[in-house]
N, C-alpha and C. Protein backbone atom coordinates (compact mmCIF):
# COMPACT_ATOMS: atom_id res chain seq x y z
N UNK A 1 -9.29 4.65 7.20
CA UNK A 1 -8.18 4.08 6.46
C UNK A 1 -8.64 2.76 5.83
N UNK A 2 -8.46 2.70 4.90
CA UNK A 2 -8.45 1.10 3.96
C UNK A 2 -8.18 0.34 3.93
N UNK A 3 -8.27 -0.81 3.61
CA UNK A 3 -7.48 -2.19 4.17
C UNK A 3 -6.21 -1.76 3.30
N UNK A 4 -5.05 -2.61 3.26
CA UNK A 4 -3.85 -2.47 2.85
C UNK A 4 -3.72 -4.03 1.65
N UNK A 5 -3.53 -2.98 0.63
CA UNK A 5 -3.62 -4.24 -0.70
C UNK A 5 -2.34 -5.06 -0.95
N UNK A 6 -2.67 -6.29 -1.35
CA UNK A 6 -1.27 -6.86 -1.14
C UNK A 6 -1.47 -7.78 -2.65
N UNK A 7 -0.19 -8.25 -3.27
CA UNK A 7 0.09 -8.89 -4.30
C UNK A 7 0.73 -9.97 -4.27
N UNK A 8 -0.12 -10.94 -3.94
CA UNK A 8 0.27 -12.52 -3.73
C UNK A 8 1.48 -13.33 -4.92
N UNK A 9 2.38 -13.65 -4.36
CA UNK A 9 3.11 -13.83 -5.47
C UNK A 9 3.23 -15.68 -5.44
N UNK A 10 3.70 -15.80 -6.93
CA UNK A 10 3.75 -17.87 -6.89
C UNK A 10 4.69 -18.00 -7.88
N UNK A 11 5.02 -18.99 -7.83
CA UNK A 11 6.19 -19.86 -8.36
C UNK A 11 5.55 -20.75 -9.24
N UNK A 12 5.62 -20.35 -10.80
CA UNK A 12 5.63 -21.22 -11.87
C UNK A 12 6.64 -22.69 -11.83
N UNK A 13 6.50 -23.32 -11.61
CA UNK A 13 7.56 -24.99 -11.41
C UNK A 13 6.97 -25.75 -12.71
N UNK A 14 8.15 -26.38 -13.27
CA UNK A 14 7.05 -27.62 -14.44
C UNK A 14 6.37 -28.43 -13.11
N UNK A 15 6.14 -28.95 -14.25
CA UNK A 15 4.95 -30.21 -13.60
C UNK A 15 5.93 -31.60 -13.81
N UNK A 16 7.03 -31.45 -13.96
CA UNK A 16 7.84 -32.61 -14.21
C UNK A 16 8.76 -32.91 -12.52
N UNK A 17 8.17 -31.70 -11.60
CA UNK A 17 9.12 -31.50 -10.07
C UNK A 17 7.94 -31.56 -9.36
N UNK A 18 6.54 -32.18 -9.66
CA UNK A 18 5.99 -32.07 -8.34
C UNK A 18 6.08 -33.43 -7.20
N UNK A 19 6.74 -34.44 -8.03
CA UNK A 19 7.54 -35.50 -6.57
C UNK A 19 8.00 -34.86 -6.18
N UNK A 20 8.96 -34.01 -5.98
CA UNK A 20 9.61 -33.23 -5.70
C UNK A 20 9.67 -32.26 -4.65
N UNK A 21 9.07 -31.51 -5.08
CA UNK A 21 8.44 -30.02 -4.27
C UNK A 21 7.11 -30.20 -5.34
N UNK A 22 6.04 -30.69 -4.21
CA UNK A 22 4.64 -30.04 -5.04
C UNK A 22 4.19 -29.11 -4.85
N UNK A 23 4.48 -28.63 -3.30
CA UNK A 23 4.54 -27.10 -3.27
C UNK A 23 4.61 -25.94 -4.02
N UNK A 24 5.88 -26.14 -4.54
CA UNK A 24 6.43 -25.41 -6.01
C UNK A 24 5.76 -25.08 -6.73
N UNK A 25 5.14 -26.60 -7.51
CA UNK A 25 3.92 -26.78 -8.61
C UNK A 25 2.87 -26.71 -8.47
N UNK A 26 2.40 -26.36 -6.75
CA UNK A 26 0.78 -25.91 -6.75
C UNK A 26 0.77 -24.60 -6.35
N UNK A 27 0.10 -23.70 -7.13
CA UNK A 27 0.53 -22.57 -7.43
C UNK A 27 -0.86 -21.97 -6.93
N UNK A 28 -2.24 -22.84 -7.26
CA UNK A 28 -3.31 -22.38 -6.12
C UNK A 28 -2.77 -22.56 -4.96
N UNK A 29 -1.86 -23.68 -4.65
CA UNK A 29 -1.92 -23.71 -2.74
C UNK A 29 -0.94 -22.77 -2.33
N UNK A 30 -0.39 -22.16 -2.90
CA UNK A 30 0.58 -20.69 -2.97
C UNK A 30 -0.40 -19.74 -2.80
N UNK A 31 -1.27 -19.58 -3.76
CA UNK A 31 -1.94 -18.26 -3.51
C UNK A 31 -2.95 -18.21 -2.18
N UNK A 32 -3.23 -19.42 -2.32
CA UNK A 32 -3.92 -19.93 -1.05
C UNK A 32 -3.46 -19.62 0.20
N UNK A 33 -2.08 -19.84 0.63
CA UNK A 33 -1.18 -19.42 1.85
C UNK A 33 -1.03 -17.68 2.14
N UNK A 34 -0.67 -17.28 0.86
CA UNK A 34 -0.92 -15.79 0.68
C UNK A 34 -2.59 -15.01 1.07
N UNK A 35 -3.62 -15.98 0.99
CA UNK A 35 -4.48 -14.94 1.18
C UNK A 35 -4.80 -15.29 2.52
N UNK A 36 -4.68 -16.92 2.99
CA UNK A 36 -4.80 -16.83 4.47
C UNK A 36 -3.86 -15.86 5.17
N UNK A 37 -2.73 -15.70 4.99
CA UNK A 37 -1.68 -14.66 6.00
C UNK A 37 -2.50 -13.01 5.37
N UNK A 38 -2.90 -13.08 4.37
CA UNK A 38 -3.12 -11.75 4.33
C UNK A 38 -4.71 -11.52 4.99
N UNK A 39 -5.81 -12.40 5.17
CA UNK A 39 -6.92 -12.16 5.84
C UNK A 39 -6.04 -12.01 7.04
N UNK A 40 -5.57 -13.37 8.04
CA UNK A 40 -4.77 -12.95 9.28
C UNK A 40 -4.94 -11.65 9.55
N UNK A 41 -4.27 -11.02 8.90
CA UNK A 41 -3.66 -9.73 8.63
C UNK A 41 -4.94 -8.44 8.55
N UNK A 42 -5.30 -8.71 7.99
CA UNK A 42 -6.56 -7.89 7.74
C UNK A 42 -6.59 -7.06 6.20
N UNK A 43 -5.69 -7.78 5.64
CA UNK A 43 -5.46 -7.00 4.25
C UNK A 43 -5.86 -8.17 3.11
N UNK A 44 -5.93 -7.24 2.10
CA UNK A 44 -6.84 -7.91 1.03
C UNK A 44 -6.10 -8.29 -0.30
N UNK A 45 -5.94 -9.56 -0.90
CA UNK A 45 -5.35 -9.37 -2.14
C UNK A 45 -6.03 -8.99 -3.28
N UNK A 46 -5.10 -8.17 -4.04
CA UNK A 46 -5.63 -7.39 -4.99
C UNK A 46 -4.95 -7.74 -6.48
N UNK A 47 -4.01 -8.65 -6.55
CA UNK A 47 -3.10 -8.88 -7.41
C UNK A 47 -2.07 -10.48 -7.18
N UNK A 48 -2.73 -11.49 -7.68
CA UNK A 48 -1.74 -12.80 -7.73
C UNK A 48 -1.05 -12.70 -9.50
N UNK A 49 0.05 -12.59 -9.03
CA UNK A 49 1.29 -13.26 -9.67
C UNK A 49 1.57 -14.58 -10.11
N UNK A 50 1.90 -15.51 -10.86
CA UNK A 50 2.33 -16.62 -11.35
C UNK A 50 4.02 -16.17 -12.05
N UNK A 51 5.20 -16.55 -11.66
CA UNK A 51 6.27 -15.87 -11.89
C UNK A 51 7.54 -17.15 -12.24
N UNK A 52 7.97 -17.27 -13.20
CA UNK A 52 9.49 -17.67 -13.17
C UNK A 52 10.08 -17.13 -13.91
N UNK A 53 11.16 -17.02 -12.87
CA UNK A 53 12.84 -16.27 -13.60
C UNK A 53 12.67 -14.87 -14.06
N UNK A 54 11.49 -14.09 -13.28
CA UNK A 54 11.17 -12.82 -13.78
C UNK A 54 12.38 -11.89 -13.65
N UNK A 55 12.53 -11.12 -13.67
CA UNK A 55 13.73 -9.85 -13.65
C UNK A 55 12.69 -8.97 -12.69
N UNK A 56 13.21 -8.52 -11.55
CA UNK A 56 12.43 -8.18 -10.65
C UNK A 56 12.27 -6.60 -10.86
N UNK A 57 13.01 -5.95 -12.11
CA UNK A 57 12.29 -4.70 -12.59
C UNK A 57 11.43 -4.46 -13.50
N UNK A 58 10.88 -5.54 -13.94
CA UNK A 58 9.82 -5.71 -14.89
C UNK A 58 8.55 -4.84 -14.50
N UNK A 59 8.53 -4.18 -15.43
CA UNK A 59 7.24 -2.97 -15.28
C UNK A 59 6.20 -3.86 -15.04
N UNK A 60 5.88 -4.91 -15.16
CA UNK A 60 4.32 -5.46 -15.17
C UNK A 60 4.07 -5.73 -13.29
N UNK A 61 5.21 -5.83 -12.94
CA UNK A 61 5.24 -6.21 -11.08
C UNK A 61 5.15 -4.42 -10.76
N UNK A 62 5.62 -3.45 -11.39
CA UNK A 62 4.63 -1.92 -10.40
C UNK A 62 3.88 -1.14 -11.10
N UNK A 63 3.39 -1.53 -11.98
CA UNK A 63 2.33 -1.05 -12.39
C UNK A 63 1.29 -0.69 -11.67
N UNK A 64 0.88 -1.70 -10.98
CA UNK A 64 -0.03 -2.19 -9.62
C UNK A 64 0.40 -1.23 -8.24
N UNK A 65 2.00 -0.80 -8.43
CA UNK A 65 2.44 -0.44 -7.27
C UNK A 65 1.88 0.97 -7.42
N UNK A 66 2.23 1.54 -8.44
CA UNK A 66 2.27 3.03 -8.85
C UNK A 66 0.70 3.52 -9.34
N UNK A 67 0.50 2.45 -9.84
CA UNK A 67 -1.52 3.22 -9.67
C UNK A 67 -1.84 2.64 -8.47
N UNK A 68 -1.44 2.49 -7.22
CA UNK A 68 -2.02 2.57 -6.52
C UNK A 68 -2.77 1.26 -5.82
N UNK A 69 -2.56 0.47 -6.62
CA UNK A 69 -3.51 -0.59 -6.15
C UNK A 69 -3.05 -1.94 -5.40
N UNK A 70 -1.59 -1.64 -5.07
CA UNK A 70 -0.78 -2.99 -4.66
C UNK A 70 0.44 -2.30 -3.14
N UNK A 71 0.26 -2.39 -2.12
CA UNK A 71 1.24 -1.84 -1.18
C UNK A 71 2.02 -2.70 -1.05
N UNK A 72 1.95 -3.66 -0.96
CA UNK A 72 2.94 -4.99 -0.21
C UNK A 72 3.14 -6.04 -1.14
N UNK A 73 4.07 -7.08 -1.45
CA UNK A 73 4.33 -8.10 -1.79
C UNK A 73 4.16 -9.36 -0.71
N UNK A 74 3.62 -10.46 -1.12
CA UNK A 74 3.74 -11.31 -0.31
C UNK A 74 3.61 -13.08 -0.59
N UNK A 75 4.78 -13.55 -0.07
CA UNK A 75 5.11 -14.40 -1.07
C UNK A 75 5.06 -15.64 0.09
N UNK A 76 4.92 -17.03 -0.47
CA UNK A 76 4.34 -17.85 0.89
C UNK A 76 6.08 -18.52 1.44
N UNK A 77 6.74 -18.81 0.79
CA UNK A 77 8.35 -18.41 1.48
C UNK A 77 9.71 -17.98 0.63
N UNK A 78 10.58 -18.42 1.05
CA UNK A 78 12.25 -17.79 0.12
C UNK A 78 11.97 -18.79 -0.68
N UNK A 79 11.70 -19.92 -0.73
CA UNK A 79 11.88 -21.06 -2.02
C UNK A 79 10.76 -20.58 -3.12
N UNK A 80 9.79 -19.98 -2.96
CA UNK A 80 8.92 -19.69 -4.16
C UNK A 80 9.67 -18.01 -4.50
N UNK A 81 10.09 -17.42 -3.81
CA UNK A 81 10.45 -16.06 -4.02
C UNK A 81 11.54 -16.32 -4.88
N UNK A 82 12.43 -17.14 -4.80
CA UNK A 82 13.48 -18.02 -5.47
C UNK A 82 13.56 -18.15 -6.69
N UNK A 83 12.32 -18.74 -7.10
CA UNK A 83 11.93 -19.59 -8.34
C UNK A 83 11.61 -18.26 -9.45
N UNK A 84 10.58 -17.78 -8.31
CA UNK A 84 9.54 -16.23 -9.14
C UNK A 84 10.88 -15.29 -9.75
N UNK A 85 11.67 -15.17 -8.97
CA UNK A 85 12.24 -13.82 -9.15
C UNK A 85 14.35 -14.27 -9.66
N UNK A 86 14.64 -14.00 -10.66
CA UNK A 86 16.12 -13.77 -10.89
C UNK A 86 17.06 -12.86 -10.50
N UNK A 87 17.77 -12.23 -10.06
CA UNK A 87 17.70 -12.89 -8.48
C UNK A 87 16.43 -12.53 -7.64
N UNK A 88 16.40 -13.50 -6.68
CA UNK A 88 15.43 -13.33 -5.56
C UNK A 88 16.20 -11.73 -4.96
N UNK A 89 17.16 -11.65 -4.43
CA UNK A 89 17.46 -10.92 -3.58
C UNK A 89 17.17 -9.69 -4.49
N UNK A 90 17.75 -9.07 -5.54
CA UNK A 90 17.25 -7.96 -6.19
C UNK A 90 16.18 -7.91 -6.19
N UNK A 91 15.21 -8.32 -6.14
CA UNK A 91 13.12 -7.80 -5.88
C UNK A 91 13.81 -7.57 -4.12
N UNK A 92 14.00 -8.27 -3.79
CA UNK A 92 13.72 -7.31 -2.09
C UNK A 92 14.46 -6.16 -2.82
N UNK A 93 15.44 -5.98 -2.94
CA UNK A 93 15.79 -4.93 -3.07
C UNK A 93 15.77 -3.56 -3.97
N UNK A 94 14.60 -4.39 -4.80
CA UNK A 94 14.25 -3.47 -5.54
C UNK A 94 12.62 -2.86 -4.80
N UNK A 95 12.28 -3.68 -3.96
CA UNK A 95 11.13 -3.60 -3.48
C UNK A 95 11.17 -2.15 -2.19
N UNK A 96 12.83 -2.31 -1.58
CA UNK A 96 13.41 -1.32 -0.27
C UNK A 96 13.56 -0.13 -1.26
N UNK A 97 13.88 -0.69 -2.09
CA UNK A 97 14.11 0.59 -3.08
C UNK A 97 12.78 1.89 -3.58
N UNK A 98 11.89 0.83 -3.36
CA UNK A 98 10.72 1.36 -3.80
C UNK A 98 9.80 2.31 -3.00
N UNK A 99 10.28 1.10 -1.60
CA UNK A 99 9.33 1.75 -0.74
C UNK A 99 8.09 0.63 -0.30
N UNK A 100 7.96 -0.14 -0.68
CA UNK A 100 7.17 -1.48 -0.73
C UNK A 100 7.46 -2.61 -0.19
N UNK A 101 6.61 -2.88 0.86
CA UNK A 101 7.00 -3.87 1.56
C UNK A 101 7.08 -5.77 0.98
N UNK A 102 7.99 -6.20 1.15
CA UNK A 102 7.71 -7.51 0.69
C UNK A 102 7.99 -8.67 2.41
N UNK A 103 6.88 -9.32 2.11
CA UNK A 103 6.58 -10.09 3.31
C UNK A 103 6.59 -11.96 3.09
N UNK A 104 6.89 -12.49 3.70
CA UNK A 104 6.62 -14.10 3.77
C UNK A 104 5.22 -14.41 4.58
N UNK A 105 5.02 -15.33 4.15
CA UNK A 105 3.42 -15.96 4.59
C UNK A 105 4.06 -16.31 5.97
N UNK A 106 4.92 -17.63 5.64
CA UNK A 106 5.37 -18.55 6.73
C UNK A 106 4.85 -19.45 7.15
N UNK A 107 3.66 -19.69 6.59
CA UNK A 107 2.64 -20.58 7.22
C UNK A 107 2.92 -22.50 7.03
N UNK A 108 2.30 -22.95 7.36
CA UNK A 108 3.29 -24.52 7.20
C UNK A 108 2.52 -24.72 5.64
N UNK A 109 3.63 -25.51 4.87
CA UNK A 109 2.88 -25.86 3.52
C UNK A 109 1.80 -27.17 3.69
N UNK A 110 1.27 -27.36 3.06
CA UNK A 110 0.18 -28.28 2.78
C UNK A 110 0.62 -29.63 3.04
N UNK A 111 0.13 -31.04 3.70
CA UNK A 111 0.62 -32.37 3.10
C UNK A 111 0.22 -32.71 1.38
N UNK A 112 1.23 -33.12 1.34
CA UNK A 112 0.72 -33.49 -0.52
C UNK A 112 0.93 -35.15 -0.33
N UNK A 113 -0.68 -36.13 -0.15
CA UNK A 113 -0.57 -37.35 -0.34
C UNK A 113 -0.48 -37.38 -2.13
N UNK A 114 0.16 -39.10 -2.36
CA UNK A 114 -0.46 -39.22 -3.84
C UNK A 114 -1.77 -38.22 -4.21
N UNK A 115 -2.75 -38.60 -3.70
CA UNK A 115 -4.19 -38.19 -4.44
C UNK A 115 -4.36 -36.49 -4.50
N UNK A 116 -3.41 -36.24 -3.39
CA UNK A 116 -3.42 -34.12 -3.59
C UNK A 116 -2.48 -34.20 -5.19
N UNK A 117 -1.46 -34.92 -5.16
CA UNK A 117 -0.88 -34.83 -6.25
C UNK A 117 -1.01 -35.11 -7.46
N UNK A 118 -2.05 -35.91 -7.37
CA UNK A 118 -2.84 -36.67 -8.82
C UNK A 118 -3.79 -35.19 -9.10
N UNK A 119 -4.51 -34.63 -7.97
CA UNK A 119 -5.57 -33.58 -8.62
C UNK A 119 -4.67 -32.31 -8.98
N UNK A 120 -3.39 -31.97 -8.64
CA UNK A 120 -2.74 -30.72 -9.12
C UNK A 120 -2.38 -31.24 -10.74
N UNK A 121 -1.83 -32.52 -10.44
CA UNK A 121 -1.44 -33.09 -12.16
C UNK A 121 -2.05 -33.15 -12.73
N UNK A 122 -3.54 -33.39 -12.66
CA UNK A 122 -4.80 -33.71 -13.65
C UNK A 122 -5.36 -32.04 -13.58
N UNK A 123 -5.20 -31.54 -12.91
CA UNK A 123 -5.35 -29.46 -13.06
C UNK A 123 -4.48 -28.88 -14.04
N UNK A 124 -3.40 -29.37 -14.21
CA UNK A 124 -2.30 -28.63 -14.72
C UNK A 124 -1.99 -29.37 -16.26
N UNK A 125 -2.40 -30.36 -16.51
CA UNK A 125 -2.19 -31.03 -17.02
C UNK A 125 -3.67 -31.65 -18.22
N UNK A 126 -4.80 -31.64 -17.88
CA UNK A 126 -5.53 -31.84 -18.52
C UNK A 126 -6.58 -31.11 -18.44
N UNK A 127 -6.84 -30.11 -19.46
CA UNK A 127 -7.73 -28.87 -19.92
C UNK A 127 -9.14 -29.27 -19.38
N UNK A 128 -9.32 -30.62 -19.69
CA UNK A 128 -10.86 -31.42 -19.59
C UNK A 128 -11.25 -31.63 -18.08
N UNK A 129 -10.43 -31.65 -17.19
CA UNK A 129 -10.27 -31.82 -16.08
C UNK A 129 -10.34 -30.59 -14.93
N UNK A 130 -10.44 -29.63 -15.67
CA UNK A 130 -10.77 -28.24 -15.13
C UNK A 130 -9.98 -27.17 -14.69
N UNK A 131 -8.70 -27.20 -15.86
CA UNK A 131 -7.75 -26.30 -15.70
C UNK A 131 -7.89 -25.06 -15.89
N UNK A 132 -7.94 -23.99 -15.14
CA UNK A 132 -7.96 -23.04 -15.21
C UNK A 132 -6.89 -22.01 -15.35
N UNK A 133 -6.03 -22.27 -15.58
CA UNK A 133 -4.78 -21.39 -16.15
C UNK A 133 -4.41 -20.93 -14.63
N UNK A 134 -4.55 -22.08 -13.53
CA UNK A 134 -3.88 -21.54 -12.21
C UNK A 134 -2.87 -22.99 -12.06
């Protein structure tokens, strides 16, 4: 049997809320939480997401499901599942619907001193600085 593929999901936030919730706005340390719970786990991601206000029947989220290449959803908690999805609760339930499991990380979020928050702002924020469209 194969490892079990999973599709890390994240929460697009401006960059105008990371006093805020930087959580939100660090969208590597999202995917980051997702692949630690999914090594945990013994399963592999095969598919990260970057998501706001999606409509949780959007063909581009099972595409992945239906060829095969995505079993599980997994999202690092309800506040990014929140953000990703319009309503949140319709993706679970479109997810029970499916047949596809959707899971929480749970794991504790990151400390964000100033200086974690200066390098997500200078990521997100200045191309020259080594933004990678994460």
């Amino acid at each position: 049997m194969g490892e079990v593929r999973v599709a890390a999901i994240a929460s697009l936030t401006p960059l105008e809320e990371l006093d805020g919730d930087p959580f939100l706005v660090d969208t590597r340390g999202q995917h980051a939480m997702c692949a630690r719970w999914a090594a945990d786990h013994g399963y592999v991601v095969t598919r990260q997401f970057r998501l706001y206000g999606m409509r949780p029947d959007h063909h581009a989220l099972w595409s992945d499901v239906e060829g095969g290449d995505v079993e599980l959803f997994v999202a690092p908690n309800d506040r990014v599942l929140a953000r990703a999805f319009v309503p949140a609760g319709d993706f679970a339930a479109e997810c029970e619907r499916r047949g596809v499991r959707l899971e929480f990380a749970g794991l504790e979020e990151p400390v964000y001193t100033s200086g974690t928050k200066a390098r997500v702002h200078r990521r997100l924020s200045m191309p020259t600085a080594g933004y990678d469209g994460c």
